[in-house]
Protein backbone atom coordinates (compact mmCIF):
# COMPACT_ATOMS: atom_id res chain seq x y z
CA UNK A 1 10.15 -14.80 -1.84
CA UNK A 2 13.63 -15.45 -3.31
CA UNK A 3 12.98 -12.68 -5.98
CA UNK A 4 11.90 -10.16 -2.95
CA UNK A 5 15.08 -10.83 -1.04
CA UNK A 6 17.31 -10.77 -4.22
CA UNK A 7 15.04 -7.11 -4.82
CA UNK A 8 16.38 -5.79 -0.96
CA UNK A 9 13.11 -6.72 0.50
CA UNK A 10 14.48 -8.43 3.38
CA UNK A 11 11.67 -7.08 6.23
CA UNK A 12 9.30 -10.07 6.11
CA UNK A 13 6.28 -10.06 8.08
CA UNK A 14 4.25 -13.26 9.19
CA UNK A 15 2.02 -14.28 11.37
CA UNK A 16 0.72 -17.52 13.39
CA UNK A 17 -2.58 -16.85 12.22
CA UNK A 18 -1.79 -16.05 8.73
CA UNK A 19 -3.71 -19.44 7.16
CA UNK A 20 -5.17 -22.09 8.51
CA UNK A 21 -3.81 -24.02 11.49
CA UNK A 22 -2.12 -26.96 9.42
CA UNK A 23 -0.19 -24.55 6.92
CA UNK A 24 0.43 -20.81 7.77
CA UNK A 25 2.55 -18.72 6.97
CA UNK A 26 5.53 -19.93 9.21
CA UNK A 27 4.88 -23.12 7.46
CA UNK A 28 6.06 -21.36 4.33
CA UNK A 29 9.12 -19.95 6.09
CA UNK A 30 10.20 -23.41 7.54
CA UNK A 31 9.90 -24.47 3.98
CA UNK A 32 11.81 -21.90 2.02
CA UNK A 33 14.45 -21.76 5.06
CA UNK A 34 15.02 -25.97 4.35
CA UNK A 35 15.43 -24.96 0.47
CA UNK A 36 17.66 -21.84 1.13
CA UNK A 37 19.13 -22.08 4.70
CA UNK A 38 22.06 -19.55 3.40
CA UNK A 39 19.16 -16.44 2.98
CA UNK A 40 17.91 -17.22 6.99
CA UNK A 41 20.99 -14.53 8.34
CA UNK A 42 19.78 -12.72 5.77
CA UNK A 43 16.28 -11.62 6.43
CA UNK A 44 14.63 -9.80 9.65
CA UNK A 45 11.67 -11.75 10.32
CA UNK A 46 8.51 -10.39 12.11
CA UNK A 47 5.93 -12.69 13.60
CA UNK A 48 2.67 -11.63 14.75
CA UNK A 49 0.81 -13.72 17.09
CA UNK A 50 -0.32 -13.62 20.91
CA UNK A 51 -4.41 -14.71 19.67
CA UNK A 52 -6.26 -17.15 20.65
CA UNK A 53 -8.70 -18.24 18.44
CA UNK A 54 -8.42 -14.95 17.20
CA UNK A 55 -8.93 -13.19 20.59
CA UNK A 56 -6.08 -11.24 22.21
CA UNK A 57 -4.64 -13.51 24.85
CA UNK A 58 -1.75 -11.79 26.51
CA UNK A 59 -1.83 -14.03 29.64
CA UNK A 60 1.17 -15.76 30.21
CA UNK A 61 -0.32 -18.76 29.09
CA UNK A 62 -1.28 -17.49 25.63
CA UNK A 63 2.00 -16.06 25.23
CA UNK A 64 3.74 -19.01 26.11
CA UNK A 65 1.28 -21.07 24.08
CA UNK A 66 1.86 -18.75 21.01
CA UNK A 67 5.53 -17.77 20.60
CA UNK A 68 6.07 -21.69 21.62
CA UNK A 69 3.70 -22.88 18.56
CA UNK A 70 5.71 -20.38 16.18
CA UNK A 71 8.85 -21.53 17.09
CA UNK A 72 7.91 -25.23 16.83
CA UNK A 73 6.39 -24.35 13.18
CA UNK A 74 9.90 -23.12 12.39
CA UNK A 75 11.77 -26.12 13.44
CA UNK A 76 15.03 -24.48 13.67
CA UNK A 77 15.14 -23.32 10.19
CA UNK A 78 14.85 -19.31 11.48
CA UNK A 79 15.11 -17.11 14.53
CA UNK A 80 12.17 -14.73 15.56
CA UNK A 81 13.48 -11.62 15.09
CA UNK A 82 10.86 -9.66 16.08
CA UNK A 83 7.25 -11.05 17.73
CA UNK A 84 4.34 -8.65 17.55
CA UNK A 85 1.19 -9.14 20.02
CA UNK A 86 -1.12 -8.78 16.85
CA UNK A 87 -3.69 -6.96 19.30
CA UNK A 88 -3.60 -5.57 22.68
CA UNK A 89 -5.49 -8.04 25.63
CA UNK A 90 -7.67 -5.55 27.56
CA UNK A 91 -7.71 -8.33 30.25
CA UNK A 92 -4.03 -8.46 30.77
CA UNK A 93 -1.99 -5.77 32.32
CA UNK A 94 0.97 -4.72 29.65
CA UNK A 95 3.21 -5.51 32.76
CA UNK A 96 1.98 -9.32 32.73
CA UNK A 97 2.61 -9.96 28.78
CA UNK A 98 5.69 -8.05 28.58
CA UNK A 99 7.82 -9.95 31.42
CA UNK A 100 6.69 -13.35 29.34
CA UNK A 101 8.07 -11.78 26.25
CA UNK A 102 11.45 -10.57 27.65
CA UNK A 103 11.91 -13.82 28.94
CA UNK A 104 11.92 -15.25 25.44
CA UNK A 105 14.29 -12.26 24.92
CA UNK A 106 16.41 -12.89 27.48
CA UNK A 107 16.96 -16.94 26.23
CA UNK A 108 17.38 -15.37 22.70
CA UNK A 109 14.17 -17.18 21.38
CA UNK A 110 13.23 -14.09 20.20
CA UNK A 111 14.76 -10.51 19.37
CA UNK A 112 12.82 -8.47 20.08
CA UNK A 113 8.85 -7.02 21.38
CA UNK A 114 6.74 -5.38 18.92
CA UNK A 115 3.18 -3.59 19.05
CA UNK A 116 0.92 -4.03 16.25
CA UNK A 117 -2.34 -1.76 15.45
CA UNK A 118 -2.54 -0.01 19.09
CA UNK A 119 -3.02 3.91 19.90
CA UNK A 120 -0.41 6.68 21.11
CA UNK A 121 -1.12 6.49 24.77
CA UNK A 122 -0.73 2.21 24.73
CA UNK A 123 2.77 3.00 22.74
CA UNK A 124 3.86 5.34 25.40
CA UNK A 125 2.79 3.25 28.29
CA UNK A 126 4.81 0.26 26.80
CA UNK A 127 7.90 2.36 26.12
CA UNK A 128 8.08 2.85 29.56
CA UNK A 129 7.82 -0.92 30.29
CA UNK A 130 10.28 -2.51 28.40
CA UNK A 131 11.84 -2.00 25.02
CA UNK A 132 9.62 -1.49 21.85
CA UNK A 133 11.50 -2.01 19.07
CA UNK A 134 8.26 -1.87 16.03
CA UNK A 135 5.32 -0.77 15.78
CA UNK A 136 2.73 -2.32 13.60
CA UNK A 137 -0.09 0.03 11.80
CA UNK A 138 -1.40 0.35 8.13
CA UNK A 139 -0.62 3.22 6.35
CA UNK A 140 -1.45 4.02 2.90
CA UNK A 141 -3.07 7.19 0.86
CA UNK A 142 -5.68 5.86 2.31
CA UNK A 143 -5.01 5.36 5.68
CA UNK A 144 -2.89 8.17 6.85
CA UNK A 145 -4.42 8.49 10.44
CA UNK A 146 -1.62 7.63 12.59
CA UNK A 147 -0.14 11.21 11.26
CA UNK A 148 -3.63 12.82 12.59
CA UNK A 149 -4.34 10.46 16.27
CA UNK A 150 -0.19 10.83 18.09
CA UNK A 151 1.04 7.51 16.68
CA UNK A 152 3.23 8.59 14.35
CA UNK A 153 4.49 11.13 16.74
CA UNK A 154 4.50 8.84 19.86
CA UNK A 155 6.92 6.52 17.66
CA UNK A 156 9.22 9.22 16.87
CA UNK A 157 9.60 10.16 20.78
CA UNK A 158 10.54 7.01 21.51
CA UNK A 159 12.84 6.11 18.59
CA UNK A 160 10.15 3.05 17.30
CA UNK A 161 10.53 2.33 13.84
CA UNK A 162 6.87 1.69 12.25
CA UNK A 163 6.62 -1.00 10.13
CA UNK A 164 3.61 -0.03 7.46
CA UNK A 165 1.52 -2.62 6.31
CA UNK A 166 -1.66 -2.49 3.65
CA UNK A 167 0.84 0.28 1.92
CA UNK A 168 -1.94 -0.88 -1.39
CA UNK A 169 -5.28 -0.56 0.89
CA UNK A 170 -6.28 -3.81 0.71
CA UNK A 171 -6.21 -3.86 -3.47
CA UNK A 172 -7.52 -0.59 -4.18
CA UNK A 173 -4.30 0.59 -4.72
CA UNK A 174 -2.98 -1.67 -7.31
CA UNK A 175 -5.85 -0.38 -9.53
CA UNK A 176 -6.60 -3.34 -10.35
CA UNK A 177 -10.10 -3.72 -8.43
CA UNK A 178 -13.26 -2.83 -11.05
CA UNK A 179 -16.22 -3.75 -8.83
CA UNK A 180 -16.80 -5.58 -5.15
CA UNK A 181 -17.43 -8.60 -7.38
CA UNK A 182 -13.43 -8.66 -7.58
CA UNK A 183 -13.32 -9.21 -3.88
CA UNK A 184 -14.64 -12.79 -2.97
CA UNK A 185 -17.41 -13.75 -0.27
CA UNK A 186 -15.85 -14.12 3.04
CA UNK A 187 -12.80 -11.71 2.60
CA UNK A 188 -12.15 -10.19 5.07
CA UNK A 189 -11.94 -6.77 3.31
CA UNK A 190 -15.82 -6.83 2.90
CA UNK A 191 -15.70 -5.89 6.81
CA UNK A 192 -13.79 -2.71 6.15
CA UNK A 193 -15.64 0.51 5.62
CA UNK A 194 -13.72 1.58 2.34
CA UNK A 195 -15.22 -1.68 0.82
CA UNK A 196 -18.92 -1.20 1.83
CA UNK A 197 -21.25 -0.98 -1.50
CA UNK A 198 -21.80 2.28 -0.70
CA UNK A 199 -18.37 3.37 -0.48
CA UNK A 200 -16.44 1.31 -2.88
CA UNK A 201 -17.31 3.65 -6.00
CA UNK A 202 -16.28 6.86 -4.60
CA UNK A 203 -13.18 5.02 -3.48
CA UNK A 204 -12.78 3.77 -7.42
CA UNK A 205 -12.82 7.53 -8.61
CA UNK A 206 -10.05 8.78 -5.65
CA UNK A 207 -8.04 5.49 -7.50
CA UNK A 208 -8.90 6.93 -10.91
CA UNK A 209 -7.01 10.04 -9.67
CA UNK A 210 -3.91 8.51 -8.31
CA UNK A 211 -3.94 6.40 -12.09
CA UNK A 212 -3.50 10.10 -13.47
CA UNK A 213 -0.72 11.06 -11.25
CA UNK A 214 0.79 7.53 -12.03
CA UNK A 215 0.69 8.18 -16.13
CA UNK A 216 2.18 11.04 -15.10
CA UNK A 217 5.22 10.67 -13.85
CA UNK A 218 5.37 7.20 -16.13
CA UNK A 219 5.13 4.93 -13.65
CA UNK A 220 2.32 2.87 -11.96
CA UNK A 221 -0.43 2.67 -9.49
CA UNK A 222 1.24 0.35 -7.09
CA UNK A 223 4.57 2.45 -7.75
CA UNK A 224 2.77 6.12 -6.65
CA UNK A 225 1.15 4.24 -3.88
CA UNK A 226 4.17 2.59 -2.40
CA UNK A 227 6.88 5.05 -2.79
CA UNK A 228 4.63 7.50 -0.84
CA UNK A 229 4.49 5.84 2.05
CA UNK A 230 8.16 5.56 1.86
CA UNK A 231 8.73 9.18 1.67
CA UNK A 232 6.82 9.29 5.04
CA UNK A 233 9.82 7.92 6.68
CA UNK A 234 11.62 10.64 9.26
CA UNK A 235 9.25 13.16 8.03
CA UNK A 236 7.30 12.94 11.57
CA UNK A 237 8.56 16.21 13.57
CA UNK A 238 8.09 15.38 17.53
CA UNK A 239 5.95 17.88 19.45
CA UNK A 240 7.71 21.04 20.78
């Protein structure tokens, strides 16, 4: 984490649910916060959270419940620069989870409200509500559907910076992944369609070809992968 922020990777992205209950990942940041309280001004830190047993809950009380818990877990150490509902509650109007959130906003518990994995019309719809100030999604040369289904484009019209996450697809970019065998029982991954048995080889060969491009330009897999997705940024034209 120290050599990441020393790199300029100071966009760090957490969640409540990110490990178990008794250390997460906002255990980790209380703990390298205590070692190096000098580096807290330094980074932007994005929580996810807003599930409850992990199912949505954007009812005041789960909100409440969650962006409480995350700031307890920090003890002081570090604001909450950004908190992302991790997943939309189809149960709760936007309306009814939002004015929770800018309360937190408004007492500068938090900086800001963030979307994570949700479609163009939800982004629009909460642009109009309050102030959106992320947007959560994977993107990788694998994943590239948010140019295809209006999110990209419904973040652009409303100025929402997307933060890209999986930017390796889940391993299969780093080149490093042989067989399913590589990817433990219980992983999550194995729920993914890209890692079914029947998919996973012809997913190996589209790696094989990004390996070529990578000796290519003398670099590696991780290297290709990663710096395209960063040459996505302000590429997204808005629609006329």
């Amino acid at each position: 984490m120290k050599a990441s922020l020393e790199s300029g990777c100071n966009f760090w992205n957490a969640g409540e649910f990110y490990g178990t209950p008794e250390y997460n990942s906002l255990h980790l940041m209380e703990k390298y916060f205590i070692k190096y309280p000098e580096d807290a001004s330094k980074v932007v830190l994005s929580i996810k959270g807003g599930l409850n047993n992990m199912v949505p809950d954007g009812s005041p009380a789960g909100i409440r419940r969650s962006v409480d818990n995350c700031l307890k877990l920090l003890k002081g150490m570090k604001s909450i620069d950004i908190f992302e509902m991790a997943r939309v509650d189809h149960k709760t109007p936007l309306e009814t989870t939002f004015k929770v959130l800018e309360e937190y906003v408004e007492a500068g518990k938090i900086g800001g409200i963030a979307l994570s994995e949700v479609n163009a019309t939800t982004i629009k719809k909460a642009a109009g509500i309050t102030k959106i100030v992320a947007v959560e999604v994977e993107v990788s040369l694998f994943s590239t559907h948010i140019f295809e289904n209006g999110v990209a484009a419904a973040c652009a019209e409303h100025n929402i910076p997307i933060v890209a996450y999986s930017p390796l697809s889940g391993g299969f970019l780093t080149g490093d992944l042989k067989s399913l065998d590589d990817i433990p029982e219980g992983d999550f991954r194995r729920m993914l369609p890209r890692f079914y048995p029947e998919n996973f080889h012809i997913n190996l060969e589209i790696v094989e070809e990004v390996k070529k491009l990578a000796s290519q330009k003398g670099c590696t897999t991780p290297q290709i992968a990663i710096n395209w997705a960063r040459c996505q940024s302000k590429k997204v034209s808005l629609p006329r």
